[in-house]
Protein backbone atom coordinates (compact mmCIF):
# COMPACT_ATOMS: atom_id res chain seq x y z
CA UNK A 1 -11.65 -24.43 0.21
CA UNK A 2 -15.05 -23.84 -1.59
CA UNK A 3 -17.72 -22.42 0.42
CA UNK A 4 -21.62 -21.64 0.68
CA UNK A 5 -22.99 -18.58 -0.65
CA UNK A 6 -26.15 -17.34 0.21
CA UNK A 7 -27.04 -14.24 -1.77
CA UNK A 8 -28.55 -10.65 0.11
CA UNK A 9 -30.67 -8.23 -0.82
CA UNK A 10 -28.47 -5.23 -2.01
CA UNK A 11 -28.21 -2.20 0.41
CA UNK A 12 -27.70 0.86 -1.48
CA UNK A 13 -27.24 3.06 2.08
CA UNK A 14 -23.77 2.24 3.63
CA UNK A 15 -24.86 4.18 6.72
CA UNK A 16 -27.87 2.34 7.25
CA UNK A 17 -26.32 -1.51 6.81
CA UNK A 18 -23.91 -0.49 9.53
CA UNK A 19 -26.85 0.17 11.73
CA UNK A 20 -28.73 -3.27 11.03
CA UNK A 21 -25.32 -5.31 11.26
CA UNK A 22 -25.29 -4.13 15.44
CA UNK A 23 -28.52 -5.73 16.29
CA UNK A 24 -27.04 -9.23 15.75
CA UNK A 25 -26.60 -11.96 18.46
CA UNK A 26 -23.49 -12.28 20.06
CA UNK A 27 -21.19 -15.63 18.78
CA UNK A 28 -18.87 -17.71 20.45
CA UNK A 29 -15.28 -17.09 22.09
CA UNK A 30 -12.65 -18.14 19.01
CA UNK A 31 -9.48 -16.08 17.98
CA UNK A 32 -10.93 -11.79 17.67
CA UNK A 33 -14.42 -14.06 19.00
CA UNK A 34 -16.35 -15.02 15.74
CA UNK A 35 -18.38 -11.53 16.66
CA UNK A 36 -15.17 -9.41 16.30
CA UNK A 37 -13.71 -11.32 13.11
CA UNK A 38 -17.33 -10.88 11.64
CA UNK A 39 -17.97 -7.06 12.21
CA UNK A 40 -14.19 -6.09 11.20
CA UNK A 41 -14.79 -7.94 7.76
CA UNK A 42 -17.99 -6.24 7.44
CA UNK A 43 -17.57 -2.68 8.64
CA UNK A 44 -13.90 -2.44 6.06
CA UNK A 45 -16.97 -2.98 3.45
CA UNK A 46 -17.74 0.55 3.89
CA UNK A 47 -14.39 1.99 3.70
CA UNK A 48 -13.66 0.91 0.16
CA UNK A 49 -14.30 3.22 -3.21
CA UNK A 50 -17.24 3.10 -5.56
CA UNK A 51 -15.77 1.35 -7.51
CA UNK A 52 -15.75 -1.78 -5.66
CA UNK A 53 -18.30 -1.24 -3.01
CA UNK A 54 -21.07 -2.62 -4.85
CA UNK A 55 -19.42 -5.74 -5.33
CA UNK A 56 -18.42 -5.99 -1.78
CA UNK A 57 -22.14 -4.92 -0.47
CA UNK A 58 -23.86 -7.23 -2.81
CA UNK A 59 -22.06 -10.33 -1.09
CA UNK A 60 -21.94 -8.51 2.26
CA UNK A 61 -23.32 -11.51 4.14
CA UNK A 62 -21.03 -13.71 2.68
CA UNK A 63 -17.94 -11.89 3.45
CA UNK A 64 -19.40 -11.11 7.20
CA UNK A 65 -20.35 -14.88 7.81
CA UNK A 66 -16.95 -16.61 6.49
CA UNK A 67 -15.04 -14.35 8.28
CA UNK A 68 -14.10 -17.30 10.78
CA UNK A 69 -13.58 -20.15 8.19
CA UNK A 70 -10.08 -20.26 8.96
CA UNK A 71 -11.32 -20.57 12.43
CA UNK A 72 -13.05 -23.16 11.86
CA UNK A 73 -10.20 -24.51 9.49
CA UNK A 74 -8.29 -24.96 12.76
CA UNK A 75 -10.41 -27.95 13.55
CA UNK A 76 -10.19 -29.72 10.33
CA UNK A 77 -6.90 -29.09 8.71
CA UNK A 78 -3.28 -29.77 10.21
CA UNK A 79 -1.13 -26.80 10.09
CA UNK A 80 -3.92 -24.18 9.90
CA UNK A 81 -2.81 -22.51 13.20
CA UNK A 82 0.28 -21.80 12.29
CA UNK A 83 -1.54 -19.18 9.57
CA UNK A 84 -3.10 -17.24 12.73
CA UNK A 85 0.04 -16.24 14.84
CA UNK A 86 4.10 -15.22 14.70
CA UNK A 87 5.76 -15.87 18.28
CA UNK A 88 8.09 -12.90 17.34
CA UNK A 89 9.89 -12.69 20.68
CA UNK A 90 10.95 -16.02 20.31
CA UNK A 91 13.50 -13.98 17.88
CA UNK A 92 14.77 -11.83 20.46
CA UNK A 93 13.93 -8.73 20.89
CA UNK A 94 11.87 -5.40 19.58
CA UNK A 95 12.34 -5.06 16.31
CA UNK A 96 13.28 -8.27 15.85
CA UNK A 97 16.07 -7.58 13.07
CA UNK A 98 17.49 -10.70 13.34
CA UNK A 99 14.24 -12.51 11.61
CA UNK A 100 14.51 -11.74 8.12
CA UNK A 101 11.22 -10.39 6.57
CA UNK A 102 11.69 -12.75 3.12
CA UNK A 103 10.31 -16.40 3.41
CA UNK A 104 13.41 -17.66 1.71
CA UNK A 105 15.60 -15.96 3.96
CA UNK A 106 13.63 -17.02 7.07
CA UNK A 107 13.72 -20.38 6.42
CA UNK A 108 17.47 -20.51 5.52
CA UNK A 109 18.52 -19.13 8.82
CA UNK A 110 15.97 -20.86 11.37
CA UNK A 111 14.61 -23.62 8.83
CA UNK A 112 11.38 -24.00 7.64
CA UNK A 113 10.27 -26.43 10.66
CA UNK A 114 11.40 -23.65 13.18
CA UNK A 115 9.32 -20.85 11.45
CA UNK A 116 6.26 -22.98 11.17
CA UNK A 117 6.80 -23.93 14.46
CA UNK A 118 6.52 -20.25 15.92
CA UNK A 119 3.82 -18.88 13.52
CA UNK A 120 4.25 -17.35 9.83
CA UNK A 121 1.17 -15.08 10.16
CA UNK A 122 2.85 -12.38 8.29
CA UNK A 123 4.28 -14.32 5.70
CA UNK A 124 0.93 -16.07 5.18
CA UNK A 125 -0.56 -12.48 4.45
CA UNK A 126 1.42 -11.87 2.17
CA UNK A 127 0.14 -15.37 0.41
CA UNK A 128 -2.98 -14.54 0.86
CA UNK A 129 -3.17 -11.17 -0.66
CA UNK A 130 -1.09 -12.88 -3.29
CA UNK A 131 -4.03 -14.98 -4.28
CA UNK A 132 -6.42 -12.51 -4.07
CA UNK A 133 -4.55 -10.66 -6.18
CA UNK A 134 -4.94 -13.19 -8.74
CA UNK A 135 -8.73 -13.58 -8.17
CA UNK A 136 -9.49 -10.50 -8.98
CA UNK A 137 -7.23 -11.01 -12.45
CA UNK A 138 -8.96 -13.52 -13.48
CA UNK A 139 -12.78 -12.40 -12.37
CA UNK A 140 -13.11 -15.30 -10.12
CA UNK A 141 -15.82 -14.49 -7.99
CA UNK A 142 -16.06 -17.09 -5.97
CA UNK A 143 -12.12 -17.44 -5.22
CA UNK A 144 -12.25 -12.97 -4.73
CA UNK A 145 -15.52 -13.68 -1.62
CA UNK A 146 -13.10 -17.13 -0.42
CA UNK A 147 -9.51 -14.89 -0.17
CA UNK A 148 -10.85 -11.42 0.49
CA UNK A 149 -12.82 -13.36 3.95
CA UNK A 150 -10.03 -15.58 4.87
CA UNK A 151 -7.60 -12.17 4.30
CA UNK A 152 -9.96 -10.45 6.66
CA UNK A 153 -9.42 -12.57 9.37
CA UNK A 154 -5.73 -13.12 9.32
CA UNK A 155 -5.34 -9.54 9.01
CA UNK A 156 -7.38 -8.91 12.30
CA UNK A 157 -5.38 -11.64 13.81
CA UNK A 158 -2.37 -9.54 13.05
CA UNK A 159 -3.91 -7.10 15.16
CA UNK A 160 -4.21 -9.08 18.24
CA UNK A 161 -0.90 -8.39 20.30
CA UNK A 162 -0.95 -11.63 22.00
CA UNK A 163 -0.94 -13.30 18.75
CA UNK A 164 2.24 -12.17 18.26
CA UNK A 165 3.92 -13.73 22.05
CA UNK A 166 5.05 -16.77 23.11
CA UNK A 167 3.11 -15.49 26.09
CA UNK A 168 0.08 -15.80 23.98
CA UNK A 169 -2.84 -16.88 26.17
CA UNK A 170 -0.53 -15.60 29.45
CA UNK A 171 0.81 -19.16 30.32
CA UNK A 172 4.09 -18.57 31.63
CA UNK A 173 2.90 -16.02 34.12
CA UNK A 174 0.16 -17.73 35.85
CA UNK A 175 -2.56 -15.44 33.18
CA UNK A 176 -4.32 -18.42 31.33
CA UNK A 177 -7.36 -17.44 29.62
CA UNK A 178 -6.40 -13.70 29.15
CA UNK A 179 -6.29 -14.24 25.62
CA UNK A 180 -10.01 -14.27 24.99
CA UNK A 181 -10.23 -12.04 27.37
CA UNK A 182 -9.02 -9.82 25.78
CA UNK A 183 -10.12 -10.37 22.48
CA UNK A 184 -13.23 -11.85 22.81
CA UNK A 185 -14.78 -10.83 25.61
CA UNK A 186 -14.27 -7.40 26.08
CA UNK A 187 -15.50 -6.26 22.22
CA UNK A 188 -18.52 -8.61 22.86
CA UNK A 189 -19.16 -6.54 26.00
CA UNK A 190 -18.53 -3.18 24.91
CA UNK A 191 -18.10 -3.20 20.81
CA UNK A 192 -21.26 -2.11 20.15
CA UNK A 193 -19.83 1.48 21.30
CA UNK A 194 -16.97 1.88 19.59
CA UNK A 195 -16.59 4.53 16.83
CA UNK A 196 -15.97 2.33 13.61
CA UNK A 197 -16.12 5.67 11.10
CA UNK A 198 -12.43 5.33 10.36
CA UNK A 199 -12.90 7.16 7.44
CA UNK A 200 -11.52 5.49 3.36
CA UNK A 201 -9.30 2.90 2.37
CA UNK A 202 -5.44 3.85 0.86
CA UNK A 203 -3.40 2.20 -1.42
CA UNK A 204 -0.81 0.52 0.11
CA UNK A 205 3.06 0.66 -1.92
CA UNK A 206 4.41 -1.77 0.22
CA UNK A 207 1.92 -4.07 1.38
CA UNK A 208 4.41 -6.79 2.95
CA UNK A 209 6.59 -4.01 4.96
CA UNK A 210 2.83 -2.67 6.05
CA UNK A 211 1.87 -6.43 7.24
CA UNK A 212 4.87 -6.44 9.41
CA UNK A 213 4.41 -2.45 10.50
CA UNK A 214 1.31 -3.59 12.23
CA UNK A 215 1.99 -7.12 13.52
CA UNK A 216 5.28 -5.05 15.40
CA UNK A 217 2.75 -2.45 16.44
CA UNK A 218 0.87 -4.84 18.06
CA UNK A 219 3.30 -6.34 19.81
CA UNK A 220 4.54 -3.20 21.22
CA UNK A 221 1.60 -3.44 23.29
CA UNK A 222 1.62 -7.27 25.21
CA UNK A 223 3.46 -5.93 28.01
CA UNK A 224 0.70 -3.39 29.15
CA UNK A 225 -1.94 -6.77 28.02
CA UNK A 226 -0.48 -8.79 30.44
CA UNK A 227 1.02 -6.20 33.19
CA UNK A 228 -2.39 -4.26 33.61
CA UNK A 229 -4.53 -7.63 34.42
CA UNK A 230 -1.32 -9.01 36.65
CA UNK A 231 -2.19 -5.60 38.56
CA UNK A 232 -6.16 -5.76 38.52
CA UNK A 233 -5.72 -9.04 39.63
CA UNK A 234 -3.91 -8.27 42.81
CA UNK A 235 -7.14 -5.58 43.92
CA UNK A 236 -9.75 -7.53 42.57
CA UNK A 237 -11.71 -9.54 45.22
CA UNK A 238 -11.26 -12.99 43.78
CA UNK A 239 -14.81 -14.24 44.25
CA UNK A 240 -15.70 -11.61 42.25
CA UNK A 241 -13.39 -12.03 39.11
CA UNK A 242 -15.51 -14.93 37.72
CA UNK A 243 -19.72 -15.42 37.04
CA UNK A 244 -21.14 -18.06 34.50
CA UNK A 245 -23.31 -17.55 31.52
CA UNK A 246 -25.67 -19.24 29.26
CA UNK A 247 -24.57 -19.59 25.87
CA UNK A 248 -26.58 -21.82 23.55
CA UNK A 249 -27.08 -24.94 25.34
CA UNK A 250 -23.96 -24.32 27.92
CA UNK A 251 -22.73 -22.20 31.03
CA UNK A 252 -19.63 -21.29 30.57
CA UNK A 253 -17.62 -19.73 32.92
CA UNK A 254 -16.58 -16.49 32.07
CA UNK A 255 -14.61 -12.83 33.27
CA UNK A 256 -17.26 -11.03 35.21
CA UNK A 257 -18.71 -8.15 34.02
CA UNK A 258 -17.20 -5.72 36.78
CA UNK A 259 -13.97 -7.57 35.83
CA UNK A 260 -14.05 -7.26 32.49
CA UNK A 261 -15.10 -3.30 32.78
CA UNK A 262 -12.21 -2.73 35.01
CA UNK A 263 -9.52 -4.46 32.67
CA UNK A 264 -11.03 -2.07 30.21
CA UNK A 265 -11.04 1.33 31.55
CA UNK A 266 -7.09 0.72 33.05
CA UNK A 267 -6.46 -0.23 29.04
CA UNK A 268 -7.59 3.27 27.70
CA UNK A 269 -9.62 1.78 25.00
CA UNK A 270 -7.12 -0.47 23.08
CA UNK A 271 -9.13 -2.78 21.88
CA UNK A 272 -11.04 -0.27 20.44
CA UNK A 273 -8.37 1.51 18.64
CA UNK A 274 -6.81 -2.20 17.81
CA UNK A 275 -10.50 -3.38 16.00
CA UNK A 276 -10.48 0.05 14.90
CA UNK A 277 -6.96 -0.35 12.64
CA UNK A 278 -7.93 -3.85 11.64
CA UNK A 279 -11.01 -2.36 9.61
CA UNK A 280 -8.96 0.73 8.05
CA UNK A 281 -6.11 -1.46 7.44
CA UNK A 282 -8.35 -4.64 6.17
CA UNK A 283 -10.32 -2.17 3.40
CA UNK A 284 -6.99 -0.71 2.63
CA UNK A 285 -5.47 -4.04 1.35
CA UNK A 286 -8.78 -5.32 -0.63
CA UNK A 287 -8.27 -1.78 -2.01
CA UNK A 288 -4.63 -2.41 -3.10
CA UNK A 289 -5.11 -6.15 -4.19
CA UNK A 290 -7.41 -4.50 -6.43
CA UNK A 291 -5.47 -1.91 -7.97
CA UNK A 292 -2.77 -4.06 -8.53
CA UNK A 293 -4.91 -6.42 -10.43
CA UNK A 294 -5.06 -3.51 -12.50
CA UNK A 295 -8.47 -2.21 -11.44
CA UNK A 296 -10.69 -5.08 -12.94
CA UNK A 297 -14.45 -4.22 -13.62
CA UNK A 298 -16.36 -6.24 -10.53
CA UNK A 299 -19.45 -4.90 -11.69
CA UNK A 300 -20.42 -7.14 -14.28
CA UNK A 301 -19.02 -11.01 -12.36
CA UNK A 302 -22.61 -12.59 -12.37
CA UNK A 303 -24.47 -14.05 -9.70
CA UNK A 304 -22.38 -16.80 -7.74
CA UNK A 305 -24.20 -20.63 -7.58
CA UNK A 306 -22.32 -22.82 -5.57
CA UNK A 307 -22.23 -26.45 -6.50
CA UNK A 308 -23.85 -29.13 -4.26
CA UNK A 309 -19.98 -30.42 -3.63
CA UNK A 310 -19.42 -27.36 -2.43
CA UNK A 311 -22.12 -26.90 0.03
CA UNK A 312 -21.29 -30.53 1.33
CA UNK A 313 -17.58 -28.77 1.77
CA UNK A 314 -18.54 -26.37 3.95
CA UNK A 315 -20.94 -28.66 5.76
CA UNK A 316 -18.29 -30.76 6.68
CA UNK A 317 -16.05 -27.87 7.44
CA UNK A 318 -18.82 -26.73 10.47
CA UNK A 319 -19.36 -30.09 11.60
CA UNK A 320 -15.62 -30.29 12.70
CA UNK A 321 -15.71 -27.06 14.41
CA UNK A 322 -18.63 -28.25 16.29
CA UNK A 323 -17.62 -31.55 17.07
CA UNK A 324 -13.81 -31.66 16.74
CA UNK A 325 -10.52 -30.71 18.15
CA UNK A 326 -8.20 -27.99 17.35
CA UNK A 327 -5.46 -29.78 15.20
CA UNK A 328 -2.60 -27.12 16.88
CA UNK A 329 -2.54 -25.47 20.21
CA UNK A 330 -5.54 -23.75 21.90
CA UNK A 331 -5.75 -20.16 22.89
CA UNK A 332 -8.95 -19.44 24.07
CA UNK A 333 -9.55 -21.73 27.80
C-alpha cells in the first residue's frame, strides 16, 4: 500500500536521536502497543552499518511512524491478521515437527484454509523480506521505507509469545486482556528504562530457519506469561488490580500501576529482553535483505515525493483504524 512521507532533518549523532526519540508521548494499546512497534523500528536504525545508516536515518521518521500500518491494515483489509500471528500449538507440541517449515508443504498437509486459519506469521516474513529484497534491487525507495516498516512490525510480532498461542489474549483460562498487558502496557510503563544498546546487526545465512528460531523461542515462554499472572492474581487484592486513565478523549480502564509493577518484577524483565531481540534481530534482517540485494548504493535514491493518490491512501487507511472494526479477531480488550 503507498504511504505518506514526511521528510526529517538528518541526524548525524546516532547517540543523540536515541535520546530525543524517549521524550515522545505515549500511543495507544494495539499489537507490541503502537509505542513498542514504533521504538523497536526506530532504535534497529542504529544497529545497522555505515553503509546503510544514512539512508535509514534520513527517513527515520518515516520508518518510526509506519511502524503500525499493518496495524492499522487490520481494520481495513480482510485477511491482514492472519500476517500478525502462528497458533503453533494448535500443531501439537514443542517443536512442532509435525508443521512443515515450507509453504508448499504446509498447505499440502493441513490445507491452505487451515494454515490461514491459525496464523502464517512466519511464512509471511519470509514474504516480506522477499520483497524487500527486491526493493532494494531495484532502488525503489519508496517500496524499501513501505517493506522495511511493515517487516519491522511483523518481526516484533514474532517476538510476542502470545502471538504464537491459541491462548493468545488468555481466553481459555479465565486471563482475557493479558495480551496487552503484556505487551502494551508494561513497555509503556517501564520502556523508557530498558537498555536498548544491543550492540550491530549480523548477516543472517538462513533467514527463514532464523524467523522460525525466534517465533519457537518465544513460545517457549507463554507458559510462565500466563502461569505468573494466574499466580499474582490469586494475592492481589482485587479492588486493587484495576484504575482508569485518560487517554485522548477516553478513560479507559486499565492494569493498575502496582499491578502492572508486580507482573513485572515476578517476570525477571522479559519484556525487556523480548523488545530487546526484536531490535537486534529487526536490524539484522534489513542488514541481510541488503546484502543479498547485492549491497546496492542507498546513498544516491533521491528525495521521496509522494503523489496526492497516495496521501489520500494513507488517509483512508487512518480513518478506518479510527473509525472501523478489526476485519479478524481482537487481541487487545
Amino acid at each position: 500500500m503507498k504511504i505518506f512521507y514526511k521528510s526529517v532533518l538528518f541526524i548525524s549523532c546516532a547517540f543523540l536521536a536515541v535520546l530525543l526519540f524517549f521524550g515522545g508521548e505515549k500511543e495507544e494499546a494495539n499489537a507490541w502497543g503502537f509505542w513498542a512497534h514504533k521504538r523497536i523500528n526506530r532504535l534497529a536504525v542504529f544497529t545497522l552499518p555505515p553503509e546503510m545508516i544514512t539512508f535509514y536515518k534520513e527517513h527515520l521518521e518515516y520508518i518510526t511512524e509506519h511502524a503500525v500500518d499493518p496495524d492499522k491494515r487490520r481494520y481495513a483489509v480482510e485477511g491482514e491478521d492472519k500476517n500478525h500471528y502462528i497458533d503453533i500449538d494448535y500443531y501439537g507440541g514443542y517443536p512442532f515437527d509435525m508443521l512443515p517449515r515450507k509453504w508448499e508443504d504446509a498447505i499440502e498437509k493441513y490445507s491452505e484454509d487451515t494454515i490461514r486459519e491459525y496464523g502464517i506469521l512466519p511464512w509471511n516474513l519470509e514474504w516480506t523480506f522477499d520483497k524487500l529484497v527486491r526493493a532494494f534491487k531495484k532502488g525503489d525507495t519508496k517500496r524499501i521505507l513501505k517493506y522495511s516498516a511493515d517487516f519491522g512490525h511483523y518481526i516484533g510480532d514474532g517476538h510476542v509469545p502470545l502471538h504464537t498461542t491459541l491462548n493468545y489474549n488468555g481466553q481459555l483460562t479465565g486471563q482475557k486482556g493479558i495480551h496487552g498487558f503484556w505487551e502494551s502496557r508494561i513497555p509503556e510503563s517501564f520502556g523508557d528504562d530498558y537498555d536498548y544498546f544491543v550492540g550491530k546487526a549480523c548477516y543472517v545465512d538462513d533467514v527463514n530457519e532464523f524467523f522460525w528460531e525466534f517465533i519457537l523461542e518465544s513460545h517457549t515462554s507463554v507458559d510462565t506469561v500466563l502461569r505468573f499472572e494466574r499466580l499474582l492474581n490469586a494475592d492481589f487484592p482485587s479492588d486493587q488490580k484495576y484504575s482508569f486513565e485518560k487517554r485522548g478523549v477516553s478513560t479507559m480502564k486499565v492494569y493498575s500501576a502496582d499491578y502492572t509493577a508486580a507482573y513485572n518484577k515476578m517476570m525477571n524483565g522479559m519484556v525487556e529482553r523480548r523488545m530487546r531481540a526484536a531490535v537486534i534481530d529487526m536490524g539484522c534482517l534489513w542488514y541481510s535483505a541488503w546484502m543479498q540485494a547485492g549491497q546496492p548504493d542507498l546513498n544516491n535514491l533521491g528525495i521521496v515525493e509522494w503523489s496526492e493518490e497516495e496521501i489520500e491512501e494513507q488517509k483512508a487507511l487512518d480513518a478506518a483504524h479510527q473509525g472501523g472494526k478489526i476485519k479478524g479477531r481482537e487481541h487487545e480488550d
